[in-house]
Protein backbone atom coordinates (compact mmCIF):
# COMPACT_ATOMS: atom_id res chain seq x y z
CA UNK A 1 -60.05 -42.81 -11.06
CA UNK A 2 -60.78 -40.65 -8.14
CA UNK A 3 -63.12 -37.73 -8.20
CA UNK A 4 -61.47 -33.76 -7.05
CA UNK A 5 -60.43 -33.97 -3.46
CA UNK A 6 -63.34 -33.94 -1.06
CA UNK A 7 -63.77 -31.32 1.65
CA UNK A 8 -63.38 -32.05 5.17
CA UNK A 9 -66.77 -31.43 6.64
CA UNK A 10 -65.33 -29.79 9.76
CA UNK A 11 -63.29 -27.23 7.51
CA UNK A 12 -66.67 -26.72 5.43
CA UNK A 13 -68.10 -25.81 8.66
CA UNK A 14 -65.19 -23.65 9.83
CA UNK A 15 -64.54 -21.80 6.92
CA UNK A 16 -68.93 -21.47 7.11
CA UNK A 17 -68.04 -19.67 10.92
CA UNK A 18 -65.63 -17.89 9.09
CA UNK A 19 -67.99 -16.53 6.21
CA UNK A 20 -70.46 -15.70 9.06
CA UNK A 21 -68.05 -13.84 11.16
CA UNK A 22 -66.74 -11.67 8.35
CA UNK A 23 -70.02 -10.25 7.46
CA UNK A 24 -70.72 -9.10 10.93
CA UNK A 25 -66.95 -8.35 11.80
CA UNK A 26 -66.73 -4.51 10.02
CA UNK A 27 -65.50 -1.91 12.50
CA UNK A 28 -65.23 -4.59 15.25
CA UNK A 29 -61.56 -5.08 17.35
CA UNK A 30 -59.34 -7.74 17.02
CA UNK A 31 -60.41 -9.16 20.09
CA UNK A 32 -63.87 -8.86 19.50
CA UNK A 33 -63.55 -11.07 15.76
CA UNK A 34 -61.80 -13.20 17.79
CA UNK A 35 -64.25 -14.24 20.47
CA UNK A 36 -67.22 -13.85 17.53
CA UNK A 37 -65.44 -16.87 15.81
CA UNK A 38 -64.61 -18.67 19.12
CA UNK A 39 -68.24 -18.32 19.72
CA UNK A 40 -69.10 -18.91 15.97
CA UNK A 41 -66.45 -22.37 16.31
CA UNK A 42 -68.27 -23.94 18.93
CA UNK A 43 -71.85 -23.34 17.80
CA UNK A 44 -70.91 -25.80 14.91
CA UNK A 45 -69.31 -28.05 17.70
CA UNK A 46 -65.58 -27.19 16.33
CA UNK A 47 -62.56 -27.76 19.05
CA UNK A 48 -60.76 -24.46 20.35
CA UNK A 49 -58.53 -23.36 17.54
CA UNK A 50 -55.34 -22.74 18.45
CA UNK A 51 -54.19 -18.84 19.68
CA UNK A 52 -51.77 -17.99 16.33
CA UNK A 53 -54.45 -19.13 13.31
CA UNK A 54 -56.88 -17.51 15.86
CA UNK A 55 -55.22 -14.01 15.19
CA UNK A 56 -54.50 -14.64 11.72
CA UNK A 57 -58.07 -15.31 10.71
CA UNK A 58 -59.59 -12.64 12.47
CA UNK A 59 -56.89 -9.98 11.28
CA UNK A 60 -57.70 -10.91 7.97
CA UNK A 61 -61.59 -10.46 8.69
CA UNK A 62 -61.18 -6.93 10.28
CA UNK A 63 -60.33 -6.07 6.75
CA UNK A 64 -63.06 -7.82 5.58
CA UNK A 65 -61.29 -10.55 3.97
CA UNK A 66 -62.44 -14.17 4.63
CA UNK A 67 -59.49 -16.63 5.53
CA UNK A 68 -59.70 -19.68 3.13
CA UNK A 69 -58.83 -22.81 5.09
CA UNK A 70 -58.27 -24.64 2.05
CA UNK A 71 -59.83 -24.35 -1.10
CA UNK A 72 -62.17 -27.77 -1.37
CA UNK A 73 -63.38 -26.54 2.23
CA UNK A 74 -63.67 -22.65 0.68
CA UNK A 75 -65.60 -24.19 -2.39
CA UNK A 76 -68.13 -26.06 -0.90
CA UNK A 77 -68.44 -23.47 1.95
CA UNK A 78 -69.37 -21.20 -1.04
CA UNK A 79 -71.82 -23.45 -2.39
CA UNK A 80 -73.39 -23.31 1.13
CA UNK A 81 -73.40 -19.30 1.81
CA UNK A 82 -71.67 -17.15 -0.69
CA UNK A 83 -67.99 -16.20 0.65
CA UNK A 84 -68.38 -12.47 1.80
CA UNK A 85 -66.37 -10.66 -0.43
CA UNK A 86 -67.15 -10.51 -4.23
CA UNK A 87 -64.06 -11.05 -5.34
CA UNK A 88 -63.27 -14.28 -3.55
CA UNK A 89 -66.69 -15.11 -3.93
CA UNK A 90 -66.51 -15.07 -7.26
CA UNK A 91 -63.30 -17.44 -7.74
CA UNK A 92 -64.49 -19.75 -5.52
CA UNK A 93 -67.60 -20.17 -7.85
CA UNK A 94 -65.15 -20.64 -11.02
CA UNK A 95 -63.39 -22.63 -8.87
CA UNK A 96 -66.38 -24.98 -8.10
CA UNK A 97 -67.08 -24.79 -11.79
CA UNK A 98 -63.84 -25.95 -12.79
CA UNK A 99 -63.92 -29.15 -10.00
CA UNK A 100 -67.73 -29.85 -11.50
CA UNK A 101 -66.38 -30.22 -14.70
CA UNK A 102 -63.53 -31.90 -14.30
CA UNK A 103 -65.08 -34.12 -12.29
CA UNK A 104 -67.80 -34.87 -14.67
CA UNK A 105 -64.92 -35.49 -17.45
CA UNK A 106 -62.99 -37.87 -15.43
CA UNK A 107 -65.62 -40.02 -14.88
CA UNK A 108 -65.57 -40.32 -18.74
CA UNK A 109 -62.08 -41.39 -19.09
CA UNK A 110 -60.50 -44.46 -18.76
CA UNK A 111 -57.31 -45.01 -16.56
CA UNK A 112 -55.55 -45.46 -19.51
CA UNK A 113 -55.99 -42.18 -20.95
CA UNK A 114 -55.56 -40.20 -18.27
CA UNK A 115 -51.99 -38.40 -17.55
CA UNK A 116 -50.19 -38.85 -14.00
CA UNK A 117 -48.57 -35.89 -12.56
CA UNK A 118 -44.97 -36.01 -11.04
CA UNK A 119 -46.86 -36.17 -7.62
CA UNK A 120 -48.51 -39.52 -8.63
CA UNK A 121 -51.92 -37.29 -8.90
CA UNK A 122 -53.91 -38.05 -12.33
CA UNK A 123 -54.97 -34.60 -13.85
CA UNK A 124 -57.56 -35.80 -15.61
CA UNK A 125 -56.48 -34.46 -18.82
CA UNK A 126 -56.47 -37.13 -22.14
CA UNK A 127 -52.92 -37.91 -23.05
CA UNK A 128 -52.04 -39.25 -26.48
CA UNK A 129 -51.51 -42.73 -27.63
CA UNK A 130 -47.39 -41.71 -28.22
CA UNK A 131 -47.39 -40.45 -24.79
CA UNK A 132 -48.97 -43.36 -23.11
CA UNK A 133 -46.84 -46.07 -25.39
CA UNK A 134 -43.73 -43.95 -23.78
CA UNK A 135 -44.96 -43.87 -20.14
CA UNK A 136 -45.46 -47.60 -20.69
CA UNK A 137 -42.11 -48.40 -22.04
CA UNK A 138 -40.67 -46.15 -19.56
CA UNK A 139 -42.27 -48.08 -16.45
CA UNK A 140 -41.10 -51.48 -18.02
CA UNK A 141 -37.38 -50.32 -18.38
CA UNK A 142 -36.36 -47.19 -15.56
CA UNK A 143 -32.75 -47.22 -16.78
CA UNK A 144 -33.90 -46.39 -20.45
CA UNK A 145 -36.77 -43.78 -19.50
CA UNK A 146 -36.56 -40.69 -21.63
CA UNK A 147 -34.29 -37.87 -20.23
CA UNK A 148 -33.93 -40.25 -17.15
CA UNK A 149 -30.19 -40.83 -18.37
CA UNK A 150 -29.65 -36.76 -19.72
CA UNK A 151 -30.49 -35.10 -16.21
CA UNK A 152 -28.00 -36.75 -14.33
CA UNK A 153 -25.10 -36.05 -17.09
CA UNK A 154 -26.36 -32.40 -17.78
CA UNK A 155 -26.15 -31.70 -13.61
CA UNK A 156 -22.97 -33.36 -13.76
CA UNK A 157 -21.35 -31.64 -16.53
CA UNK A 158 -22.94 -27.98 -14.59
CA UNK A 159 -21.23 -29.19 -11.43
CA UNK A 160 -18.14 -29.77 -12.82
CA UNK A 161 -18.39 -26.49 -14.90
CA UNK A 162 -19.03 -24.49 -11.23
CA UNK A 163 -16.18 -26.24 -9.92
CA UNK A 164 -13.79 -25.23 -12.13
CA UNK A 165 -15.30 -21.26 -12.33
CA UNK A 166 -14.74 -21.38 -8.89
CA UNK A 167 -11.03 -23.01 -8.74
CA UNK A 168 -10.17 -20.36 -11.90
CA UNK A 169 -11.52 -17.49 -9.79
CA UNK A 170 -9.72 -18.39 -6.74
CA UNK A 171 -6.68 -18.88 -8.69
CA UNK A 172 -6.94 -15.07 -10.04
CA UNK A 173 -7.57 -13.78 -6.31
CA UNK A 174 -4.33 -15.57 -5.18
CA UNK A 175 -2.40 -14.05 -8.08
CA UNK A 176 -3.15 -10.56 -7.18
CA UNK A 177 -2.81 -10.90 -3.71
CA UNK A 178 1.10 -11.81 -4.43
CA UNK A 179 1.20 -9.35 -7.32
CA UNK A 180 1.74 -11.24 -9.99
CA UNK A 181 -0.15 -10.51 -13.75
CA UNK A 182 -2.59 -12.53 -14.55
CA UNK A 183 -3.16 -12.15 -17.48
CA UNK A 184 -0.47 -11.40 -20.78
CA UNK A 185 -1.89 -7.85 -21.30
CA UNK A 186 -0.49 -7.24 -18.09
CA UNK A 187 3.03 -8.62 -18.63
CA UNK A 188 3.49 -6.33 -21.47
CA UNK A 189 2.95 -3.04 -19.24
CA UNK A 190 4.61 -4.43 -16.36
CA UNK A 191 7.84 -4.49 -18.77
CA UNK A 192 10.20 -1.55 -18.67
């Protein structure tokens, strides 16, 4: 079992430029934010980031709002310095709650009674003994996994459905375009 995603320690210290440039950025230009976190990039030895992420992080820090790299960057940035507005400040400490704790509890659990996400990711969360017994029946025999044989029918039937809405509708348009009824309510008032 793998512990929360780690931070890249060259985001940590980016989004750490960022932090710093934010709190000194109020009532400062465009490009003025922008060559404070050029300057602020390659203090920490960053590369030259490029011109477009360049604008969008300093437009979001003339209004005082710090640009969030990604979040396991943003939360251990925030462990560092606090981020400099309260508000994301204070989800990126729930946040680095949250990843504590979880990773505290997954190092509790066994692989076996953990539950894998769709995107092969284990969430950490306990799943229960019919669940697992399932998963492992469904891994031994794919043809017979539950719902595995339902989906396909059920977008099937839907398809055909759409089909023949569509061939029903275009069959009504072609009937009034040569003037004929379509329908018997019609017929009777078209009699004379």
């Amino acid at each position: 079992m793998e512990s929360p995603t780690q931070a890249n320690p060259n985001n940590v210290q980016r989004q750490l430029a960022i932090f710093d440039v934010v709190r000194r950025a109020r009532g400062t230009s465009l490009p003025q934010i922008k060559e404070m976190l050029t300057k602020a990039f390659a203090e920490r030895g960053l590369s030259r980031q490029p011109g477009a992420w360049l604008d969008a992080v300093a437009s979001e820090a003339a209004y005082g709002k710090p640009y969030l790299i990604d979040l396991p960057a943003a939360v251990a940035a925030n462990s560092i310095a606090a981020a400099p507005d309260p508000e994301v400040e204070s989800e990126l400490r729930k946040r680095g709650i949250l990843r504590s704790e979880n990773s505290t509890r997954s190092q509790h659990l066994t692989p076996a009674a953990t539950k894998t996400t769709d995107e092969g990711e284990e969430s950490g969360h306990p799943i229960a003994p019919v669940a697992e017994s399932r998963n492992k029946r469904d891994a031994a025999h794919p043809g017979r996994a539950s719902g595995a044989s339902t989906a396909p029918a059920g977008r099937l039937i839907a398809s055909a459905l759409l089909i023949a809405l569509a061939a029903a509708a275009v069959g009504v348009v072609l009937r009034q375009r040569r003037g004929r009824p379509t329908s018997p309510s019609l017929t009777v008032g078209a009699c004379r």
